[in-house]
N, C-alpha and C. Protein backbone atom coordinates (compact mmCIF):
# COMPACT_ATOMS: atom_id res chain seq x y z
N UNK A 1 -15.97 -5.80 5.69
CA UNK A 1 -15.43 -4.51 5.28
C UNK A 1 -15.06 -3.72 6.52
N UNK A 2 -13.99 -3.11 6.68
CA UNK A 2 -13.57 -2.04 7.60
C UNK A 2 -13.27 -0.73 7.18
N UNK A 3 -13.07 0.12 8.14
CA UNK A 3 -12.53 1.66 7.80
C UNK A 3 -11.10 1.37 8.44
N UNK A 4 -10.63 1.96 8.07
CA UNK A 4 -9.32 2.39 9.31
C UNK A 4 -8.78 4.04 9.18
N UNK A 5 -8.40 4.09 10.71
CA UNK A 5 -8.44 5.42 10.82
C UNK A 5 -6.91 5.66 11.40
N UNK A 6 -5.94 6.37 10.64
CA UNK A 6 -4.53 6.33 11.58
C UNK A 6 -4.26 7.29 12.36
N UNK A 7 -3.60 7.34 13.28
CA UNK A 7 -3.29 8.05 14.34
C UNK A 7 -1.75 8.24 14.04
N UNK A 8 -1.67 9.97 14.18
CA UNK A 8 -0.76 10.65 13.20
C UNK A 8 0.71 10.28 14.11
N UNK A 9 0.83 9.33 15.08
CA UNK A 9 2.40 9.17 15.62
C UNK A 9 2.21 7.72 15.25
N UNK A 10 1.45 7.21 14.49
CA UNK A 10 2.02 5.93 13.50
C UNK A 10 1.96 4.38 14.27
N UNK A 11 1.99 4.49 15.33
CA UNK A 11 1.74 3.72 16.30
C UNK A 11 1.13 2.94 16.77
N UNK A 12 -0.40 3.44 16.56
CA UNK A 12 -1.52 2.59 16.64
C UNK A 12 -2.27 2.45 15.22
N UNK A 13 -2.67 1.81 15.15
CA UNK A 13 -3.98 2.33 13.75
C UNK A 13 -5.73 2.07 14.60
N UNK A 14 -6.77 2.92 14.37
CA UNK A 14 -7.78 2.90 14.92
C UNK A 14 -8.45 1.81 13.90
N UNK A 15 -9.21 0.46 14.23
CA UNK A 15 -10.08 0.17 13.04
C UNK A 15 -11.22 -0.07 13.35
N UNK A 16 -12.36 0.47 12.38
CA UNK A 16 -13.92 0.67 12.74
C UNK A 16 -14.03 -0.69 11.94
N UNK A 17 -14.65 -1.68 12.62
CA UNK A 17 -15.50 -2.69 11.57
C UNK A 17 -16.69 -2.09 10.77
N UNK A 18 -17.62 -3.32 10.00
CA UNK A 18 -18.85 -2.88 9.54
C UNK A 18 -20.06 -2.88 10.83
N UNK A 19 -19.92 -2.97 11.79
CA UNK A 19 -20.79 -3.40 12.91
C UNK A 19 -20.54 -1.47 14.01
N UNK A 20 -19.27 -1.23 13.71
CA UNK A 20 -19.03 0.31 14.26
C UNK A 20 -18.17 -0.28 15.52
N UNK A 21 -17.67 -1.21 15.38
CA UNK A 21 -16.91 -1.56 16.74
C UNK A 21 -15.56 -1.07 16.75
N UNK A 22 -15.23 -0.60 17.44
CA UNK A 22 -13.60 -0.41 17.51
C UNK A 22 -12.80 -1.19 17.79
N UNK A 23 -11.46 -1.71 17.73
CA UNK A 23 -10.26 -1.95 18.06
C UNK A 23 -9.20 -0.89 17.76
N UNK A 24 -7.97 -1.33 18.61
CA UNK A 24 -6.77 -0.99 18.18
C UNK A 24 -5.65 -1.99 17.73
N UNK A 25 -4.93 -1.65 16.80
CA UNK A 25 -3.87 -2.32 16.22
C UNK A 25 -2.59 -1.14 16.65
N UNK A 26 -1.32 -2.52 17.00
CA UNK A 26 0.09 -1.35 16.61
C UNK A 26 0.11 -2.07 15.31
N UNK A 27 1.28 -0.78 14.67
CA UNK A 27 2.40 -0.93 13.22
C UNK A 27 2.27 -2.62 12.96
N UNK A 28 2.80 -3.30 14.37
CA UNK A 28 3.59 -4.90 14.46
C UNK A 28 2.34 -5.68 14.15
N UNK A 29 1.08 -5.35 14.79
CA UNK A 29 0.39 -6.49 14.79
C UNK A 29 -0.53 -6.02 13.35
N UNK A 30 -0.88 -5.09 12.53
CA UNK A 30 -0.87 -5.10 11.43
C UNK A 30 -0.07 -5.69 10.37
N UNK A 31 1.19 -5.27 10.55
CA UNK A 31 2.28 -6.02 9.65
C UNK A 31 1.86 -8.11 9.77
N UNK A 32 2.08 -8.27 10.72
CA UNK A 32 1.85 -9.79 10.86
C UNK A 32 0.26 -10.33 10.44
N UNK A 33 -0.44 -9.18 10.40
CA UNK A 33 -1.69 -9.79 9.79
C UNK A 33 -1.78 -9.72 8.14
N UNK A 34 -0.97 -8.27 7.78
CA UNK A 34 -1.10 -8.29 6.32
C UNK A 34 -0.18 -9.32 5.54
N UNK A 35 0.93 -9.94 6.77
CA UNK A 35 1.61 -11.18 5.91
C UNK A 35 0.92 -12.56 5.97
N UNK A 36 -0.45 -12.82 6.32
CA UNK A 36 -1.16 -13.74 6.29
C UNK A 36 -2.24 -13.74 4.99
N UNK A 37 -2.20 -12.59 4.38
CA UNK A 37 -2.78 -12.14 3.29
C UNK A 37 -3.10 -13.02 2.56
N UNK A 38 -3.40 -13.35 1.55
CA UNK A 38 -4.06 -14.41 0.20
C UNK A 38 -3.29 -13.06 -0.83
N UNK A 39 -2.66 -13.44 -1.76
CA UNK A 39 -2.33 -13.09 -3.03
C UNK A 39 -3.06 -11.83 -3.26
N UNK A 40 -4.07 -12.34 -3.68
CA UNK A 40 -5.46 -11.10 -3.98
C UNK A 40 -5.40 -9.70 -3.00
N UNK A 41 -5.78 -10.27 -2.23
CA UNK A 41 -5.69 -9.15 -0.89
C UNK A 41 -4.98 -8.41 -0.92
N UNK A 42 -3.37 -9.30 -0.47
CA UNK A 42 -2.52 -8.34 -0.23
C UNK A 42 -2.12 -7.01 -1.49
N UNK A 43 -2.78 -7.50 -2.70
CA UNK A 43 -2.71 -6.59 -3.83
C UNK A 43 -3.32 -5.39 -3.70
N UNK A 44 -4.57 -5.51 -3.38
CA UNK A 44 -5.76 -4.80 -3.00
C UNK A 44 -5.22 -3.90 -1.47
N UNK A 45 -4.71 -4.18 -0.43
CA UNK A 45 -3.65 -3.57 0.23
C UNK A 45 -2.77 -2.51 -0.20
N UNK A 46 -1.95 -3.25 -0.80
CA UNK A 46 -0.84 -2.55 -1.81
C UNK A 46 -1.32 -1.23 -2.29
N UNK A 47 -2.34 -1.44 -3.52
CA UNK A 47 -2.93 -0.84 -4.27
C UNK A 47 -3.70 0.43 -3.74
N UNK A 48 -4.35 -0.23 -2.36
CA UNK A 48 -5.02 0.83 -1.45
C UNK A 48 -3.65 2.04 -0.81
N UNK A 49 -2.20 1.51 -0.59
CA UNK A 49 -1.63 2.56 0.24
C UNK A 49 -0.68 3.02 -1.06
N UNK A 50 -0.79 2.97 -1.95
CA UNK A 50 -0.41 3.66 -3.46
C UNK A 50 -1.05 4.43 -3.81
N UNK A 51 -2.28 4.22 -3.45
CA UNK A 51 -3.46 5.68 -3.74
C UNK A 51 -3.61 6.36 -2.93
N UNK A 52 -3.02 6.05 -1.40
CA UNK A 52 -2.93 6.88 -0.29
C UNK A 52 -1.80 8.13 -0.58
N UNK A 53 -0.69 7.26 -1.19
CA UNK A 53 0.27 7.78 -1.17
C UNK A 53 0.41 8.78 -2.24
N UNK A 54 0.07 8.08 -3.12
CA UNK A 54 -0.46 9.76 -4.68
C UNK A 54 -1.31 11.20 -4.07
N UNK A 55 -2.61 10.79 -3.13
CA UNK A 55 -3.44 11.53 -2.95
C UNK A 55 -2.42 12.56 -2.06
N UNK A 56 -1.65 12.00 -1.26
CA UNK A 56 -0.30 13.34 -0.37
C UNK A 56 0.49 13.75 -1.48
N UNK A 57 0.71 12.64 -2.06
CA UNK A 57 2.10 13.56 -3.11
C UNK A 57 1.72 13.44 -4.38
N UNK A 58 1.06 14.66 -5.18
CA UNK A 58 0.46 14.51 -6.75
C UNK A 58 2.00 14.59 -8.11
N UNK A 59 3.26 14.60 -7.05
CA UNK A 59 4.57 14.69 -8.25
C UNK A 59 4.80 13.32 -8.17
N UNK A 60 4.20 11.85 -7.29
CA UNK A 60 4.47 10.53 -6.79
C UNK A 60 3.71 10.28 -7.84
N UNK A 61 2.46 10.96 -7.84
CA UNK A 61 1.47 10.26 -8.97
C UNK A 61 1.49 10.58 -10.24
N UNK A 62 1.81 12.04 -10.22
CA UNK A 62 2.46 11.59 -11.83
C UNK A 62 3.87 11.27 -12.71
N UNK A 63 4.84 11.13 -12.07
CA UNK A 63 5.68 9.93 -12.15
C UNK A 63 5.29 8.30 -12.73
N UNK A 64 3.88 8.35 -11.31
CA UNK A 64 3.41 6.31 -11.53
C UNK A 64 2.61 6.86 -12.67
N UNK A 65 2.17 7.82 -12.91
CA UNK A 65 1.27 7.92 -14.28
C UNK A 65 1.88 8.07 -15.62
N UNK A 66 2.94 8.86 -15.69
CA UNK A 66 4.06 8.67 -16.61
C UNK A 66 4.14 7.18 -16.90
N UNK A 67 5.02 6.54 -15.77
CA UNK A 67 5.41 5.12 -16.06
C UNK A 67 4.36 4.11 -16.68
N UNK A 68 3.21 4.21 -16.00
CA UNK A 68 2.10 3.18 -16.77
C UNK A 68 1.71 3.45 -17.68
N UNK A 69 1.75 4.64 -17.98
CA UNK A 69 1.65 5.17 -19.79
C UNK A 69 2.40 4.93 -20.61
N UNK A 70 3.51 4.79 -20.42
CA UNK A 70 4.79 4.43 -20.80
C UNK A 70 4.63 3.02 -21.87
N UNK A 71 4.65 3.07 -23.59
CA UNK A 71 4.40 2.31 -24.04
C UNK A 71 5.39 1.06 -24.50
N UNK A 72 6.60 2.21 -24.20
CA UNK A 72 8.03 1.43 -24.67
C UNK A 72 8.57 0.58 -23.93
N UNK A 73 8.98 -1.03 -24.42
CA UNK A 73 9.02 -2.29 -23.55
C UNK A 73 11.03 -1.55 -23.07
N UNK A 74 10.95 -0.73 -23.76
CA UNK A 74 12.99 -0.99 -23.47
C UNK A 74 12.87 0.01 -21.84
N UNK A 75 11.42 0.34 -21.23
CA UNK A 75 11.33 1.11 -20.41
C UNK A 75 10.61 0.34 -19.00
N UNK A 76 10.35 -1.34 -19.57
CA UNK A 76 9.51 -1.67 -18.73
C UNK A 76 11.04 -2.59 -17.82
N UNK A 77 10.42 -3.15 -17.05
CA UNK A 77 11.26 -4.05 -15.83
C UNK A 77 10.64 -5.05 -15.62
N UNK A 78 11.08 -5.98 -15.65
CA UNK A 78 11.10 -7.44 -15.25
C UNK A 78 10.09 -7.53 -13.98
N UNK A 79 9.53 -8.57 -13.51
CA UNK A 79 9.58 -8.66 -11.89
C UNK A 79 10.88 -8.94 -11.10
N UNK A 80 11.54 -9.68 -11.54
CA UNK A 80 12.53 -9.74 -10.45
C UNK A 80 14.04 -8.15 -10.59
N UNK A 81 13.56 -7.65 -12.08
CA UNK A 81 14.26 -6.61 -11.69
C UNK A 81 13.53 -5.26 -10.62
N UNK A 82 12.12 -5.29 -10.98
CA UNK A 82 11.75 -4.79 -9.74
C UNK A 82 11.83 -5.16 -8.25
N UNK A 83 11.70 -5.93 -8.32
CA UNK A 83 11.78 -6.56 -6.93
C UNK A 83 13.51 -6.43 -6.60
N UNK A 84 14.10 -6.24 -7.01
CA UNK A 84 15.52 -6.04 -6.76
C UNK A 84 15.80 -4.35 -6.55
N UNK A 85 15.07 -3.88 -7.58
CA UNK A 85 15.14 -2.50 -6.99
C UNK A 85 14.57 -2.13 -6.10
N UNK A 86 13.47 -2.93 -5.76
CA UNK A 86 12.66 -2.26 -4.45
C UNK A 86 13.70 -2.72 -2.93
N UNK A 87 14.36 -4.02 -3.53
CA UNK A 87 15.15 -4.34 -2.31
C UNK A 87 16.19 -3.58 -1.67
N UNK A 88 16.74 -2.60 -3.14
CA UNK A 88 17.93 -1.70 -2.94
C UNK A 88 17.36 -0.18 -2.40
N UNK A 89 16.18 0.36 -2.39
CA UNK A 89 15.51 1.49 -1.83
C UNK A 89 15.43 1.31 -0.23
């Protein structure tokens, strides 16, 4: 288990292990570790900077809360139509 702590010019990320040790990571060498991910993980990732991202913006979160409430299939999207929209953002 780790903490991580970011440093507000985006650049580095600080990460505390469970032991209290420090390292530093840049942006790059994070990115190349989270694409080594296992399926699972990288979900759990995901999932973790989606709740990052609600907790700054509460009109982000209820939007995604709208949508997952959302019971009507003529409202839902495919995976690959998501994934196509995410490609076009």
């Amino acid at each position: 288990m780790f903490v991580v702590t970011l440093w507000f010019d985006l650049k580095w990320l600080k990460i505390w292990d469970f032991r209290g040790i420090c390292s530093m990571m840049t942006i790059e060498e994070i990115q190349s570790e989270i694409g080594h991910l296992s399926d699972e993980h990288l979900s759990k990732v995901i999932a973790y900077a989606v709740h990052l991202k609600n907790l700054r913006d509460p009109e982000s979160a209820a939007i995604l809360k709208e949508r997952l409430d959302d019971k009507d299939p003529e409202h839902w999207l495919t995976i690959e139509e998501f994934e196509a929209r995410l490609e076009d953002s």
